[in-house]
N, C-alpha and C. Protein backbone atom coordinates (compact mmCIF):
# COMPACT_ATOMS: atom_id res chain seq x y z
N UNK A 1 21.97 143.25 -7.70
CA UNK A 1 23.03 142.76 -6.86
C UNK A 1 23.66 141.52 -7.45
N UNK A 2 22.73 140.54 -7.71
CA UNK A 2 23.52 139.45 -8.47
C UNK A 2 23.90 139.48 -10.23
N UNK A 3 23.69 140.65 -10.84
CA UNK A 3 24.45 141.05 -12.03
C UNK A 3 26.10 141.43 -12.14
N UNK A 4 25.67 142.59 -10.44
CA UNK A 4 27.24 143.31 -10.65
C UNK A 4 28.28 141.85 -9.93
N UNK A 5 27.78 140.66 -9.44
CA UNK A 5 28.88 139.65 -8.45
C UNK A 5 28.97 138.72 -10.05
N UNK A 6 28.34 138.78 -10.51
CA UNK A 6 28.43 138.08 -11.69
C UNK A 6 29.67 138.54 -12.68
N UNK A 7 29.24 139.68 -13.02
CA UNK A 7 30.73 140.63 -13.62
C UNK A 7 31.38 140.14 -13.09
N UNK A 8 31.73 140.67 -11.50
CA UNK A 8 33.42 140.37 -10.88
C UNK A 8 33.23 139.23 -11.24
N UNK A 9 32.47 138.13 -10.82
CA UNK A 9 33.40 136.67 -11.19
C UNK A 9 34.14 136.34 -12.84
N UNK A 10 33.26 137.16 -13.41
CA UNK A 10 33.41 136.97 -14.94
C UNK A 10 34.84 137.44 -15.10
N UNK A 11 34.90 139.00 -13.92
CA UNK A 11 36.34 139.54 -15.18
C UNK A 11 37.11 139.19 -14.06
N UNK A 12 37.15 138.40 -12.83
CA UNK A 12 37.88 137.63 -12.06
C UNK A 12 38.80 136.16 -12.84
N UNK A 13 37.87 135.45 -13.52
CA UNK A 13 38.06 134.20 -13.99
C UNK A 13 38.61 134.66 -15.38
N UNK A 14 38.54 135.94 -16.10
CA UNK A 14 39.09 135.90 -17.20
C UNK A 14 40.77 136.65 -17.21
N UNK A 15 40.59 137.47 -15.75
CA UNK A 15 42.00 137.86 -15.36
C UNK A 15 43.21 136.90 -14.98
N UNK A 16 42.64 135.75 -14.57
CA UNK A 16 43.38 135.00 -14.19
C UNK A 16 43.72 133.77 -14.86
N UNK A 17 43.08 133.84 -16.39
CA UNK A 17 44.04 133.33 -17.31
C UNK A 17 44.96 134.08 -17.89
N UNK A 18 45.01 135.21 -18.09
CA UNK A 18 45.69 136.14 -18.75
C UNK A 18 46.84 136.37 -18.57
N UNK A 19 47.32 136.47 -17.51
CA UNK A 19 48.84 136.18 -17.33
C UNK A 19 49.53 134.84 -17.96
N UNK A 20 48.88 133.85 -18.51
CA UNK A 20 49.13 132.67 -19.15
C UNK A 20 49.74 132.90 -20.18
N UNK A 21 48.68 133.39 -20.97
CA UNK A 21 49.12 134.00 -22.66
C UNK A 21 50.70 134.89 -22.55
N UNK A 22 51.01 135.83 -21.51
CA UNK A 22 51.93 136.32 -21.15
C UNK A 22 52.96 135.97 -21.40
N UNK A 23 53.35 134.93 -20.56
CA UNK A 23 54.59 134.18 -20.69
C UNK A 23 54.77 133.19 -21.75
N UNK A 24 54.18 133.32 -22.79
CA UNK A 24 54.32 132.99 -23.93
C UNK A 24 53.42 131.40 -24.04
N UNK A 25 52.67 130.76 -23.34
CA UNK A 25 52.03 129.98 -23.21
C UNK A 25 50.61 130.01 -24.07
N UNK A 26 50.12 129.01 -24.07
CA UNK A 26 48.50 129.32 -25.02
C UNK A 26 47.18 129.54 -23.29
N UNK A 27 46.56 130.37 -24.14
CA UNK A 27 45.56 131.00 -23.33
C UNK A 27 44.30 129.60 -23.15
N UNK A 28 44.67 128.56 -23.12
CA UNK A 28 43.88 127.78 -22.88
C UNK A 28 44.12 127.21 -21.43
N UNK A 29 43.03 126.83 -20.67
CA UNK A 29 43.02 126.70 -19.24
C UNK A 29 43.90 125.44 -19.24
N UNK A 30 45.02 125.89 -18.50
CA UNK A 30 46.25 124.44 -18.17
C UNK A 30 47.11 124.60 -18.98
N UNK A 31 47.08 124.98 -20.05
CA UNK A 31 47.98 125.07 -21.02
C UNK A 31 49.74 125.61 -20.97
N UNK A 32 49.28 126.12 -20.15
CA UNK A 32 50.83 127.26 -20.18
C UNK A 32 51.14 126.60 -18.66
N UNK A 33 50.40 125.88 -17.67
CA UNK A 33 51.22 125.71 -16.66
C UNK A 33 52.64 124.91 -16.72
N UNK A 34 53.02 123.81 -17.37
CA UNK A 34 53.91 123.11 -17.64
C UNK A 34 55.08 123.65 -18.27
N UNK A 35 54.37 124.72 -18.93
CA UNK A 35 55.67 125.31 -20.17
C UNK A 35 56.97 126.24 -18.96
N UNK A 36 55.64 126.91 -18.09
CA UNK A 36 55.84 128.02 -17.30
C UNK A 36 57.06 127.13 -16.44
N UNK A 37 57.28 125.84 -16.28
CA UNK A 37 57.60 125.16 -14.51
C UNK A 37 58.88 124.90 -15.33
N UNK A 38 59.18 124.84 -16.94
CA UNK A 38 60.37 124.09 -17.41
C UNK A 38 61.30 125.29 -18.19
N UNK A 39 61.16 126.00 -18.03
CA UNK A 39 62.11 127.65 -18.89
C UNK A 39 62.81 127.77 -16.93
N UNK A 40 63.87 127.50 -17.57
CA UNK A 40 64.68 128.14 -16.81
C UNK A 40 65.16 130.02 -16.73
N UNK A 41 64.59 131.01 -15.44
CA UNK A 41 65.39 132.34 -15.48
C UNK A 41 66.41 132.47 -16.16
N UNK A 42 66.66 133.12 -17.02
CA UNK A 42 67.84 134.04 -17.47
C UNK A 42 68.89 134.05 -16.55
N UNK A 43 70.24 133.99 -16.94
CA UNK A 43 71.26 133.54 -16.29
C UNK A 43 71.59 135.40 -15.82
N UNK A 44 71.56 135.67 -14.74
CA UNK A 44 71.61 137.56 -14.31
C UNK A 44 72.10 137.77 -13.45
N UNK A 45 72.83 138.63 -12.98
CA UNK A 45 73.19 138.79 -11.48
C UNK A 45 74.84 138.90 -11.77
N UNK A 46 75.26 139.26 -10.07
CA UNK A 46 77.08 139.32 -9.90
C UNK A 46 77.42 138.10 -9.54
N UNK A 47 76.75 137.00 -9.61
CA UNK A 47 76.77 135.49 -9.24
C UNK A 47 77.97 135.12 -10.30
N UNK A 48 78.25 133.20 -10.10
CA UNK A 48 78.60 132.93 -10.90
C UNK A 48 80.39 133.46 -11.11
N UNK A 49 80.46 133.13 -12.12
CA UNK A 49 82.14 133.55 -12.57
C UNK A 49 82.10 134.88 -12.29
N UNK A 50 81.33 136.57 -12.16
CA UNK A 50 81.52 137.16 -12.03
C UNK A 50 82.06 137.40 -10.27
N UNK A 51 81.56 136.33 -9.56
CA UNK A 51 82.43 136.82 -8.09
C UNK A 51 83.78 136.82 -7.96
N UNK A 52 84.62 136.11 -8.87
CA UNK A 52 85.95 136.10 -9.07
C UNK A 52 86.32 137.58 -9.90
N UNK A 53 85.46 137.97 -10.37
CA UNK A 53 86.00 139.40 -11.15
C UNK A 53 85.78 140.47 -9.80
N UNK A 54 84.85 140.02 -9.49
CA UNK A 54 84.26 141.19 -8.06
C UNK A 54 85.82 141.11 -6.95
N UNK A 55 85.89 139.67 -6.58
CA UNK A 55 87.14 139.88 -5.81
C UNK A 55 88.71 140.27 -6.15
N UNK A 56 88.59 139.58 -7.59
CA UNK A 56 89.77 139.95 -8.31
C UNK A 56 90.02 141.80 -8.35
N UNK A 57 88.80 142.57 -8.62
CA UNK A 57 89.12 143.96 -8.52
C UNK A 57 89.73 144.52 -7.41
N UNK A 58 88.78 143.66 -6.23
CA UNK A 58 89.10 144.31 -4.91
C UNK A 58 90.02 144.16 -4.35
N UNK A 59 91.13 142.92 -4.77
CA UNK A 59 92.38 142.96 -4.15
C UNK A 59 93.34 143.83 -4.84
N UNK A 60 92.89 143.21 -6.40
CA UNK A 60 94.04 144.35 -7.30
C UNK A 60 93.49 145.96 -6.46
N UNK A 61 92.64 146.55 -6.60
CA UNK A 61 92.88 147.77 -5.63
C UNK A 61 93.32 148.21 -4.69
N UNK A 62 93.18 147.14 -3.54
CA UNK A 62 94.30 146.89 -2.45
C UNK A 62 95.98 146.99 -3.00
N UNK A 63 96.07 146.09 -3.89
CA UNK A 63 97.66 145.21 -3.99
C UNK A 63 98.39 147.37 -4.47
N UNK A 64 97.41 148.11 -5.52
CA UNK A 64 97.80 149.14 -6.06
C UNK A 64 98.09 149.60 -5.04
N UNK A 65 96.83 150.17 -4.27
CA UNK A 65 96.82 151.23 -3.17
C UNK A 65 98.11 151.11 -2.36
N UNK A 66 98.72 149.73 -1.91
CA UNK A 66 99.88 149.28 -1.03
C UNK A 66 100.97 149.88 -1.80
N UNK A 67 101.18 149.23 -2.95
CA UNK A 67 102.22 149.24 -3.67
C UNK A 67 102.87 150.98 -4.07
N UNK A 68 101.58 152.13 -4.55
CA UNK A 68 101.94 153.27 -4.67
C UNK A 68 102.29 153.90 -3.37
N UNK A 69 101.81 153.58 -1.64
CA UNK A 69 102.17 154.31 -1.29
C UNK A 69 103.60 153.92 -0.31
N UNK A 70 103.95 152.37 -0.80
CA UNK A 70 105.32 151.81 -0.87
C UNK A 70 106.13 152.87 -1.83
N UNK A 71 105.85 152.91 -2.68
CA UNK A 71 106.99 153.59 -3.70
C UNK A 71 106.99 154.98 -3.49
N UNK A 72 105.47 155.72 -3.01
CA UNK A 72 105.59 157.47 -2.39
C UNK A 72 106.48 157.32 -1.00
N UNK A 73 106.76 156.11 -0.39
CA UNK A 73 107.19 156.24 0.87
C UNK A 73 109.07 156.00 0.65
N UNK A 74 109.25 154.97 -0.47
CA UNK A 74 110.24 154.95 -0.43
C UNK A 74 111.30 155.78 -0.91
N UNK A 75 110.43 156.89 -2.10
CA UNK A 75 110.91 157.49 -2.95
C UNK A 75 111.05 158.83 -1.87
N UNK A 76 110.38 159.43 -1.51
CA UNK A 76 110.32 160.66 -1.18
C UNK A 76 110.54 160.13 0.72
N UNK A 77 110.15 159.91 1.59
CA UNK A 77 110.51 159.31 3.26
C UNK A 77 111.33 158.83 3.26
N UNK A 78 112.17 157.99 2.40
CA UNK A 78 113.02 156.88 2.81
C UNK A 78 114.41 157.31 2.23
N UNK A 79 114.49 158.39 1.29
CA UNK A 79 115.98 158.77 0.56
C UNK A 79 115.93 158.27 -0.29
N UNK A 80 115.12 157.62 -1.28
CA UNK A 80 115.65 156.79 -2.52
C UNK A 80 115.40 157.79 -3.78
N UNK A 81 114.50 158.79 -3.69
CA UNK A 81 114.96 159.67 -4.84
C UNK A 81 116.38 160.51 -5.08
N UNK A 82 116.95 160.73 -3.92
CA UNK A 82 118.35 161.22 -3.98
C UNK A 82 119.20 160.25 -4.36
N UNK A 83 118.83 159.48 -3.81
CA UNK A 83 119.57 157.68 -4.23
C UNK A 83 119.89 157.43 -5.87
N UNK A 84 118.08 157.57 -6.52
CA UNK A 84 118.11 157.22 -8.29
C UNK A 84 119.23 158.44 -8.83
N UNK A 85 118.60 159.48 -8.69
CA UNK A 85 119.45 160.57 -9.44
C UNK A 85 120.87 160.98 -9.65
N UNK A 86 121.57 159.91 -8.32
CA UNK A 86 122.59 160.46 -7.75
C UNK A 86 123.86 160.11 -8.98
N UNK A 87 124.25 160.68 -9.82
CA UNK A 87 125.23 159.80 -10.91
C UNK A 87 126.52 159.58 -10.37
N UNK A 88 126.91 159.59 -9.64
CA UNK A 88 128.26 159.24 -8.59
C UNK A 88 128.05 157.66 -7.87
N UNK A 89 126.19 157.41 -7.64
CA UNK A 89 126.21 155.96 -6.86
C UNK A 89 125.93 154.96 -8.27
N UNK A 90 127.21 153.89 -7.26
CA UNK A 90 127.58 152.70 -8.17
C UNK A 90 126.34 151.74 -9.32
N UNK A 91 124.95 152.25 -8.70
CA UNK A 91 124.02 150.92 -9.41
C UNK A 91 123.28 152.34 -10.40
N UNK A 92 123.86 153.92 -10.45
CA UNK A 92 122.95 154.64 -11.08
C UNK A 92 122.90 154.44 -12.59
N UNK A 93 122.08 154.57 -13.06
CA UNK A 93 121.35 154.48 -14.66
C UNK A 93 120.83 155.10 -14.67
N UNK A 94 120.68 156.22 -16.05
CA UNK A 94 119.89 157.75 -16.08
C UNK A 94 118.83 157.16 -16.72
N UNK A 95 118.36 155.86 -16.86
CA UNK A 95 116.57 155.55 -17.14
C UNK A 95 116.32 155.67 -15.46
N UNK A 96 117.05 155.29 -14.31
CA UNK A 96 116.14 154.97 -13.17
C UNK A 96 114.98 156.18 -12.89
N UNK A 97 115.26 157.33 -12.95
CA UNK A 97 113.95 158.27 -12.49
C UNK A 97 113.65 158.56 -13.83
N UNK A 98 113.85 157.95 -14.69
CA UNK A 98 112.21 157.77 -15.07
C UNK A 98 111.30 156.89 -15.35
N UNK A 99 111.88 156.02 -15.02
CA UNK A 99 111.73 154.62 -14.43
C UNK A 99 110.62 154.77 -13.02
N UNK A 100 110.91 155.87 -12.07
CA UNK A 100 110.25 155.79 -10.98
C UNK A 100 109.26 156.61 -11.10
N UNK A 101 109.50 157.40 -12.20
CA UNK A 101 108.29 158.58 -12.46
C UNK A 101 106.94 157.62 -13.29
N UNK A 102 107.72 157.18 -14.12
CA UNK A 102 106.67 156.21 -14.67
C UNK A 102 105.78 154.98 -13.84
N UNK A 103 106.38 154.37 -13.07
CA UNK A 103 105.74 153.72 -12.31
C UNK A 103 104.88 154.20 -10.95
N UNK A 104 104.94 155.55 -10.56
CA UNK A 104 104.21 156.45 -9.75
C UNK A 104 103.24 156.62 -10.90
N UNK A 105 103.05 156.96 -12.06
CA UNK A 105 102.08 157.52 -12.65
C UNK A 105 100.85 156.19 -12.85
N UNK A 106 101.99 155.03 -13.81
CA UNK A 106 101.56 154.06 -13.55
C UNK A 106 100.59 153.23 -12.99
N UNK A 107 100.87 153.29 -11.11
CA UNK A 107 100.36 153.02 -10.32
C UNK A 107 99.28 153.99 -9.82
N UNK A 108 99.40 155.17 -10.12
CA UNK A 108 98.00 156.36 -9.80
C UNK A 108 96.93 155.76 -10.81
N UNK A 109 97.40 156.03 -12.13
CA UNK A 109 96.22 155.47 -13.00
C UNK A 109 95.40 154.31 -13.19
N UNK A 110 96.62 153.10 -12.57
CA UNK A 110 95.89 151.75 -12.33
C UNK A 110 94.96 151.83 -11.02
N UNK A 111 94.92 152.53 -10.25
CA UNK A 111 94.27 152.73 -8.91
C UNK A 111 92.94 153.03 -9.24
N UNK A 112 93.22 154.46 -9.68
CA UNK A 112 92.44 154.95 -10.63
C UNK A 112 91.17 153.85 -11.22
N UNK A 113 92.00 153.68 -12.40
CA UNK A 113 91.13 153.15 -13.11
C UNK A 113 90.23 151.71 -12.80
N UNK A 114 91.01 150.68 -11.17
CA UNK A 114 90.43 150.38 -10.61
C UNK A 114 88.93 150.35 -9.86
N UNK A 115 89.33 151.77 -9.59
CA UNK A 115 88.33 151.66 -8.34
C UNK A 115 86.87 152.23 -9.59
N UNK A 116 87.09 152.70 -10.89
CA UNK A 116 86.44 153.19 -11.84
C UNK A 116 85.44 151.56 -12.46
N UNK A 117 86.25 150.60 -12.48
CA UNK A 117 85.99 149.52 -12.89
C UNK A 117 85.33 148.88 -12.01
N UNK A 118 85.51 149.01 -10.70
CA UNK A 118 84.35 148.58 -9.27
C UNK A 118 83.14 149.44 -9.30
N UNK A 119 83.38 150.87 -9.44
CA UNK A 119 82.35 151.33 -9.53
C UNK A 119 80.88 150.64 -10.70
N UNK A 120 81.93 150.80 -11.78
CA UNK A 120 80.81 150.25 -13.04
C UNK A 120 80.39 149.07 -12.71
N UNK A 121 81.31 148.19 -12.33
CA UNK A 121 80.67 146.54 -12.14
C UNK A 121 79.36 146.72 -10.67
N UNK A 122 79.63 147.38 -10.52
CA UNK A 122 78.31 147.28 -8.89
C UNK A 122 77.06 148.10 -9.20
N UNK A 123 77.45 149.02 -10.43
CA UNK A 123 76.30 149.58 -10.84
C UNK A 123 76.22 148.80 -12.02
N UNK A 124 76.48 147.74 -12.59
CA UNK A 124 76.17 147.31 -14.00
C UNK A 124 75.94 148.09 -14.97
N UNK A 125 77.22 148.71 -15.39
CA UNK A 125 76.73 149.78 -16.46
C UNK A 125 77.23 148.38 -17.74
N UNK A 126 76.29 149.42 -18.79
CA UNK A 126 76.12 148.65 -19.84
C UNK A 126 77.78 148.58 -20.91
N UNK A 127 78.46 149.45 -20.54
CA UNK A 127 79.61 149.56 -20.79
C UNK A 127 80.74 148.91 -20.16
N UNK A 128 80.71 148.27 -19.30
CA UNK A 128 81.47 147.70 -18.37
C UNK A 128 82.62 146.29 -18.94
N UNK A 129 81.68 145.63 -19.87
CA UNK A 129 82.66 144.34 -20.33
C UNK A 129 83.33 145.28 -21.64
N UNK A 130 83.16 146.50 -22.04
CA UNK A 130 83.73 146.58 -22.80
C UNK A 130 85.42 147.56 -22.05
N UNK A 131 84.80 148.26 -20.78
CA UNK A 131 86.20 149.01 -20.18
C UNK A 131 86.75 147.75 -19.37
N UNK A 132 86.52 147.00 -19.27
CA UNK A 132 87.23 145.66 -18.40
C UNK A 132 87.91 145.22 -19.29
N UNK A 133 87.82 144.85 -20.80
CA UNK A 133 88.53 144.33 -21.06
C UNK A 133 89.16 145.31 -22.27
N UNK A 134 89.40 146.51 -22.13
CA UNK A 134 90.24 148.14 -21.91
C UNK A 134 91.17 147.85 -21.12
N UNK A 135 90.70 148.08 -19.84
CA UNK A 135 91.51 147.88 -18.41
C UNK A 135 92.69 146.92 -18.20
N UNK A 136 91.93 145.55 -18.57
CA UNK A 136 93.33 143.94 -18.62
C UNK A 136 93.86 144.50 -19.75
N UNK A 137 94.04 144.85 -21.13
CA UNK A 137 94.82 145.55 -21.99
C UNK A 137 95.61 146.69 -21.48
N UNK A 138 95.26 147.52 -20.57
CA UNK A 138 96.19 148.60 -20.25
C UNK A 138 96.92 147.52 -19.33
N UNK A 139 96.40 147.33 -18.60
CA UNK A 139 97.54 146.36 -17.65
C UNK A 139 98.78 145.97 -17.94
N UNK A 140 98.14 144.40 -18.89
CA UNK A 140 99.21 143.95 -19.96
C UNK A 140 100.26 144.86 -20.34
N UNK A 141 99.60 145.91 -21.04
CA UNK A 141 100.54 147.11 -21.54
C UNK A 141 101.70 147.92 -20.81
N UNK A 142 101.10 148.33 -19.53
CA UNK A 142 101.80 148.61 -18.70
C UNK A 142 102.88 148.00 -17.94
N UNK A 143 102.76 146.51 -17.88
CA UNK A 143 103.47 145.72 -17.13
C UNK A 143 104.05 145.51 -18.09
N UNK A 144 104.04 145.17 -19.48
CA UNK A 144 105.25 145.15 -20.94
C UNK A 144 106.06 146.21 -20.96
N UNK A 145 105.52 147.55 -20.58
CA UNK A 145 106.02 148.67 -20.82
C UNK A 145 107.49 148.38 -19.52
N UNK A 146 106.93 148.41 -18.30
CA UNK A 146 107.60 148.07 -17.27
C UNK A 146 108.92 147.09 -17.54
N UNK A 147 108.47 145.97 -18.56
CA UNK A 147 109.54 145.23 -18.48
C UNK A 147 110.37 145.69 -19.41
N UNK A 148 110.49 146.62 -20.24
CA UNK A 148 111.17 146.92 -21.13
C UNK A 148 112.08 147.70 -20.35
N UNK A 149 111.48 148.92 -19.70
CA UNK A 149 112.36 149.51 -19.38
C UNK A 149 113.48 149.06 -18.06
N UNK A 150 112.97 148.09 -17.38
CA UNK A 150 114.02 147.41 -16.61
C UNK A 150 115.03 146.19 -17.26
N UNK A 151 114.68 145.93 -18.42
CA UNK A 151 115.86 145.53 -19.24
C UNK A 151 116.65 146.29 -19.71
N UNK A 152 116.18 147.85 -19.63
CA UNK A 152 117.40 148.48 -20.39
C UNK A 152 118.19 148.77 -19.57
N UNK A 153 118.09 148.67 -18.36
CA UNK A 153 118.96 148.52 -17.15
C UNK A 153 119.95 147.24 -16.69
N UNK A 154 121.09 147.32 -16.86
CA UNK A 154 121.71 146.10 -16.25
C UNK A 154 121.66 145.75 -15.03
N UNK A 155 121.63 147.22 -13.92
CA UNK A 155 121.31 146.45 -12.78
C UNK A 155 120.44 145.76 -12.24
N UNK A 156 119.59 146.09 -13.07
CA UNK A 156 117.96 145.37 -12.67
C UNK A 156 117.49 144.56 -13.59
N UNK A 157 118.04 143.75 -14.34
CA UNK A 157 117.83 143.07 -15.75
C UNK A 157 117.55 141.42 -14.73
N UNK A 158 117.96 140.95 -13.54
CA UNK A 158 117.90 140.21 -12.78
C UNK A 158 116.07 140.50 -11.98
N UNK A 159 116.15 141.51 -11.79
CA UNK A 159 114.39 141.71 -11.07
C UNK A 159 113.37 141.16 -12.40
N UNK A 160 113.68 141.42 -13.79
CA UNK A 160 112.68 140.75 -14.86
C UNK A 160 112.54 139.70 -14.65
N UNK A 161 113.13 138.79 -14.43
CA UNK A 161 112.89 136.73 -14.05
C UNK A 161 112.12 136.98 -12.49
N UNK A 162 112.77 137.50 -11.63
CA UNK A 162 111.50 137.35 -10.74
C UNK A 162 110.77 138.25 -10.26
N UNK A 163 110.52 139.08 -10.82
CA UNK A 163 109.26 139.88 -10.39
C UNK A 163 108.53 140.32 -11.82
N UNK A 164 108.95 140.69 -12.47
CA UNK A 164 108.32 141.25 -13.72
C UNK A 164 107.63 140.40 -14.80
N UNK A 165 108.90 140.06 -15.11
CA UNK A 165 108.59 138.86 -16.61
C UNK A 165 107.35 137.15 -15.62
N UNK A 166 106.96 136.99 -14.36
CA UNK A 166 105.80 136.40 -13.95
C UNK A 166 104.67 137.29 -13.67
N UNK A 167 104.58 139.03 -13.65
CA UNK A 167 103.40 139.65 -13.41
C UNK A 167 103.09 139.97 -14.90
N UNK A 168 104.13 140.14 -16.25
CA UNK A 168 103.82 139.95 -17.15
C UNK A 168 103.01 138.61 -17.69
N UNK A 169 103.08 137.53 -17.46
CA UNK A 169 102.72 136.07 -17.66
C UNK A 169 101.44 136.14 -17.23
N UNK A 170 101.24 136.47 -15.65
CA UNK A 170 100.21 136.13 -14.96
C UNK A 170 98.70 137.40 -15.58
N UNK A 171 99.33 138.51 -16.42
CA UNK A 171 98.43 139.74 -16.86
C UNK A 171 98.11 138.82 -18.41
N UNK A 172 98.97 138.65 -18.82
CA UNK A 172 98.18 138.03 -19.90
C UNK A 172 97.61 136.83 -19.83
N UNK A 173 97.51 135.88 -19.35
CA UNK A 173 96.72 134.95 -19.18
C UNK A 173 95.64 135.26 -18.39
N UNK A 174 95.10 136.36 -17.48
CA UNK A 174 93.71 136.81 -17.18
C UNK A 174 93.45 137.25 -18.29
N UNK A 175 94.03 138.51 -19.28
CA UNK A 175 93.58 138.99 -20.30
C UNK A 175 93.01 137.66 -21.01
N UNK A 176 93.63 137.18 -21.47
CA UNK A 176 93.28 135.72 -22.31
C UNK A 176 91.80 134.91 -21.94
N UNK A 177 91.96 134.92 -20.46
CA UNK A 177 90.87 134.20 -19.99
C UNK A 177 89.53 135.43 -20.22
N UNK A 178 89.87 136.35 -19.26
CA UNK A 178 88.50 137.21 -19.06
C UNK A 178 87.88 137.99 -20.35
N UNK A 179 89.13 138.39 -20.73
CA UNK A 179 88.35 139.33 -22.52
C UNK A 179 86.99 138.46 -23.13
N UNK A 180 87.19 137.42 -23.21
CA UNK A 180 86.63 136.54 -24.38
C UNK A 180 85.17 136.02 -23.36
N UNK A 181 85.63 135.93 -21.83
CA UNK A 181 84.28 135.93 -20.83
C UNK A 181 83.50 136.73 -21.19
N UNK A 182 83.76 137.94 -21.21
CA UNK A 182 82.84 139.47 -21.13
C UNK A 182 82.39 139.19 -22.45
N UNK A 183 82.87 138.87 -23.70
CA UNK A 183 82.45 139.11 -24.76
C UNK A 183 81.26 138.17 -25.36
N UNK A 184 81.09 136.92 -24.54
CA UNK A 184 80.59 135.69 -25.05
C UNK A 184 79.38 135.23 -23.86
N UNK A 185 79.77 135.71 -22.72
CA UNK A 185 79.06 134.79 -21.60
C UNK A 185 77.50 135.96 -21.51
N UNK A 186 76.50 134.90 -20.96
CA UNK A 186 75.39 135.25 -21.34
C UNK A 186 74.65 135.90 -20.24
N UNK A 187 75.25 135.77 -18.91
CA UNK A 187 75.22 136.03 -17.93
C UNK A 187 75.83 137.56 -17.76
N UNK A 188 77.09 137.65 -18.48
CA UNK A 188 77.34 139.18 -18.74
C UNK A 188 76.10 140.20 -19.43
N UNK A 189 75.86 140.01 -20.73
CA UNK A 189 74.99 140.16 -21.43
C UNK A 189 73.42 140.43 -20.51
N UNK A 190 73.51 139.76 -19.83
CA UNK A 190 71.84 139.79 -19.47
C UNK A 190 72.27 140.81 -17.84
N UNK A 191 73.42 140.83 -17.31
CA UNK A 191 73.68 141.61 -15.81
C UNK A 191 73.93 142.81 -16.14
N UNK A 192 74.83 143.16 -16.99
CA UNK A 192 75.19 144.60 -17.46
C UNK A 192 74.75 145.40 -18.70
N UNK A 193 73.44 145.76 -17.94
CA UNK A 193 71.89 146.39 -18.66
C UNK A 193 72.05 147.84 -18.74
N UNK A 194 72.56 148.26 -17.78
CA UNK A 194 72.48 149.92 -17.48
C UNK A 194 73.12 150.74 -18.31
């Protein structure tokens, strides 16, 4: 009876240094407690600068979702596709429908590819900082694309100063900011494992 209480204490007292050596500490009694209390966790999680990407998605998905079914409502409910096409009315330009075709598609794919980019960020796929900063590049792209073709329009060469040529401004300076986040921050790196 007092052999086998002897064991347990033995492989009791030797288990419970062992987790010491673990965490990279020396297996000597005390040794590793101090090391253990001053290493700061790994920077991990949707914390941090990533809650501004978390909310930033979720409105841009909103702002899309509004905006396409503004333009399905205005285009097709409201008369304005008879409106673009019409070459008899005074403001027509034969870029406008396709002008409106493009920005319906536009706006499907940015939705799209939204809610694709929420998905990955909540599951932390390991691919994620690299389609995010895919995604702010299509943007950019799209909203350049956008402004081109409403310059080739005179009637609407006035909507580029205030609506376009500042959602152009405001897409590249997230691009600017966030690309180089995803690529560098350590907190990315250590959250998007999957």
């Amino acid at each position: 009876m007092g052999e086998s209480r002897r064991k347990a204490n033995r492989n009791q007292g030797t288990s419970r240094w062992r987790h010491v050596g673990r965490r990279g500490g020396s297996t000597e009694r005390g040794a590793g407690r101090s090391s253990g209390a001053l290493t700061k966790p790994p920077l991990s999680g949707l914390g941090g600068w990533l809650w501004l990407v978390q909310l930033g998605l979720a409105l841009q998905l909103a702002v899309f979702a509004a905006q396409l079914a503004g333009l399905i409502r205005y285009l097709f409910a409201d008369g304005g596709w008879p409106a673009i096409i019409d070459s008899q009315a005074p403001d027509y330009h034969p870029l406008m429908a396709p002008l409106a075709v493009y920005e319906l598609a536009e706006l499907a794919v940015l939705l799209l590819a939204t809610a694709m980019m929420l998905a990955g960020f909540y599951r932390r796929l390991q691919a994620f900082p690299a389609w995010i900063a895919l995604y702010l590049l299509a943007c950019l792209g799209a909203v350049a694309l956008e402004c081109v073709f409403i310059l080739l329009m005179p009637s609407t060469r006035e909507s580029v100063l205030q609506n376009s040529l500042p959602a152009l401004l405001r897409t590249a300076v997230l691009a600017a900011a966030w690309i180089p986040y995803f690529r560098r921050s350590l907190r990315v790196r250590n959250t998007f494992v999957h």
